[in-house]
Protein backbone atom coordinates (compact mmCIF):
# COMPACT_ATOMS: atom_id res chain seq x y z
CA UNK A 1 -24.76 -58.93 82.21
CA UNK A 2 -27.15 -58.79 85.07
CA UNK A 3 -30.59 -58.76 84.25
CA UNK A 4 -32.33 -55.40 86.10
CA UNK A 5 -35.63 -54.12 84.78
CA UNK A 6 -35.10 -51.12 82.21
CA UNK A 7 -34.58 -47.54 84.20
CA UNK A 8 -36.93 -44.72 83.31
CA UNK A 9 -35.91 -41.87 82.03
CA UNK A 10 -35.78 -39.68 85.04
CA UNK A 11 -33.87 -42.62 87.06
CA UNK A 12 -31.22 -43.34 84.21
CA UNK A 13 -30.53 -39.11 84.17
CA UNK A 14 -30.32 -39.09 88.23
CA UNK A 15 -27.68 -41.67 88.30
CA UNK A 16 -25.68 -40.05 85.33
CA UNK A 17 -25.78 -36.80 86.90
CA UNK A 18 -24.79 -38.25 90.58
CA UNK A 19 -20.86 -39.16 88.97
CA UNK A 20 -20.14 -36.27 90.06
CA UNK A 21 -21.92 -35.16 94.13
CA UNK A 22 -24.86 -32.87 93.62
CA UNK A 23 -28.19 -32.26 95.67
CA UNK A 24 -31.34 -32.38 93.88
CA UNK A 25 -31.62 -29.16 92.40
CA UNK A 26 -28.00 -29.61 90.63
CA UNK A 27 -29.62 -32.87 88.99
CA UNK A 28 -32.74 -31.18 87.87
CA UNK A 29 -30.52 -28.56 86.26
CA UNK A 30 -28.28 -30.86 85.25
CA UNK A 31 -30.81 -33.23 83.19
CA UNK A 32 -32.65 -30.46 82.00
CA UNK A 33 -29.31 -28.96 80.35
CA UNK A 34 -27.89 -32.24 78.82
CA UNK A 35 -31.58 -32.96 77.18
CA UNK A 36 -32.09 -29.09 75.87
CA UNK A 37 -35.04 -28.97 78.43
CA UNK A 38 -36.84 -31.86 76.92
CA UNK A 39 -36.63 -33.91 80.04
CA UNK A 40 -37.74 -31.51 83.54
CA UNK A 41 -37.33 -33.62 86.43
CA UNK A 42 -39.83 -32.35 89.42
CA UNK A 43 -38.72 -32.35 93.31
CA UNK A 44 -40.86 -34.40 93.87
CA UNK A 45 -39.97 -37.22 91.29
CA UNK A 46 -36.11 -36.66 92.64
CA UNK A 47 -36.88 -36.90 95.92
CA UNK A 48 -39.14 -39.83 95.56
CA UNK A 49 -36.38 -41.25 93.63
CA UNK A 50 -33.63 -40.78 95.53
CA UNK A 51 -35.21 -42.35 98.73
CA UNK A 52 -35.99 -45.16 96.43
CA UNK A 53 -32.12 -45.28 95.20
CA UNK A 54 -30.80 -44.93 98.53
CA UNK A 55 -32.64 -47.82 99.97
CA UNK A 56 -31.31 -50.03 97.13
CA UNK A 57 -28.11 -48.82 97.34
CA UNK A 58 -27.68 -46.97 94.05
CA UNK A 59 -26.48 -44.04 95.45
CA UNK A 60 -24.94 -42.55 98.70
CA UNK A 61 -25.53 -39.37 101.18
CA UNK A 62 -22.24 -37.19 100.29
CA UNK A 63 -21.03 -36.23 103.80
CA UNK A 64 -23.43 -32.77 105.15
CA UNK A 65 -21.81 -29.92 105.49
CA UNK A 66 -25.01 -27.97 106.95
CA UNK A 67 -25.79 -26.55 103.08
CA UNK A 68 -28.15 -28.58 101.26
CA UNK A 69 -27.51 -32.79 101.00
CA UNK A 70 -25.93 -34.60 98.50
CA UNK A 71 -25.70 -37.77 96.64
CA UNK A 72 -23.24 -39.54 94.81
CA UNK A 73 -23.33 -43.42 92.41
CA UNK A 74 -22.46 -46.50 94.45
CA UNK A 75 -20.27 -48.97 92.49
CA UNK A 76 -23.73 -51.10 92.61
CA UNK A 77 -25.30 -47.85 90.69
CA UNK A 78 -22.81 -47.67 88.34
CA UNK A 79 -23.08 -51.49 87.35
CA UNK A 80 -26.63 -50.77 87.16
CA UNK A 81 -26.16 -47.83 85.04
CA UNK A 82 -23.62 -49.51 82.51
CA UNK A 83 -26.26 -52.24 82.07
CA UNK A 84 -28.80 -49.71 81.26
CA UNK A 85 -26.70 -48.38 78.57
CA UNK A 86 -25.87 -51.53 77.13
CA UNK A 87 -29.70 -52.97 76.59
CA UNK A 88 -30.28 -49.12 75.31
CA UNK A 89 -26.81 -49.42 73.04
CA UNK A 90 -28.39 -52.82 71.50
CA UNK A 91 -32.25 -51.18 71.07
CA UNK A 92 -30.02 -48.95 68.95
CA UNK A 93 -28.17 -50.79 66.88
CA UNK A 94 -30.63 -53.27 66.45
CA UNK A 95 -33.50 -50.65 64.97
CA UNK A 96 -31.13 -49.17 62.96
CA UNK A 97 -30.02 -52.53 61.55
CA UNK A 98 -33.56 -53.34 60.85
CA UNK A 99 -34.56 -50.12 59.22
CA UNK A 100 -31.07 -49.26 57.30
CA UNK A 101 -31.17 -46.29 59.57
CA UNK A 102 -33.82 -44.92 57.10
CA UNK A 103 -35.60 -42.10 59.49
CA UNK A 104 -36.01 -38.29 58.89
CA UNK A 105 -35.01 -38.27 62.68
């Protein structure tokens, strides 16, 4: 597994929602619909993010059709990604070994 610095939150929701093309208003709905509106991504965060994303190659321009622009994972993003959800997958498992899974969560 390569090592990558953890994602935050609004970069690990970006890439999820960018499987699938969508401009930056489809993610903010997006991650605000998957999270029950716990996590609000603003344009400004998204479009900080995805100039960030594009320059490392996480994610590509979808080609313009004149409406708004939009983005889709690289294969790069996507290994990225799967990392991510593997270090998160073993902070799981590994507090609910510790604890016995003993939280009123």
């Amino acid at each position: 597994m390569t090592q990558n610095p953890p994602l935050t939150e609004g970069v690990y929701y970006i890439l999820i929602s960018l499987y699938e093309p969508r401009h930056g208003y489809g993610i903010i709905q997006l991650t605000e619909q998957i999270t029950n509106g716990r996590v609000k991504l603003g344009a400004g965060t998204i479009y900080g993010a995805i100039k960030s994303l594009l320059d490392k190659g996480w994610i590509k321009p979808v080609d313009d059709d004149g409406r708004k622009k939009e983005y889709i994972i690289t294969s790069l993003g996507k290994e990225i990604l799967e990392n991510e959800i593997l270090r998160l997958k073993e902070l799981y498992e590994n507090g609910i070994r510790i604890t016995g899974g003993d939280y009123n969560g």
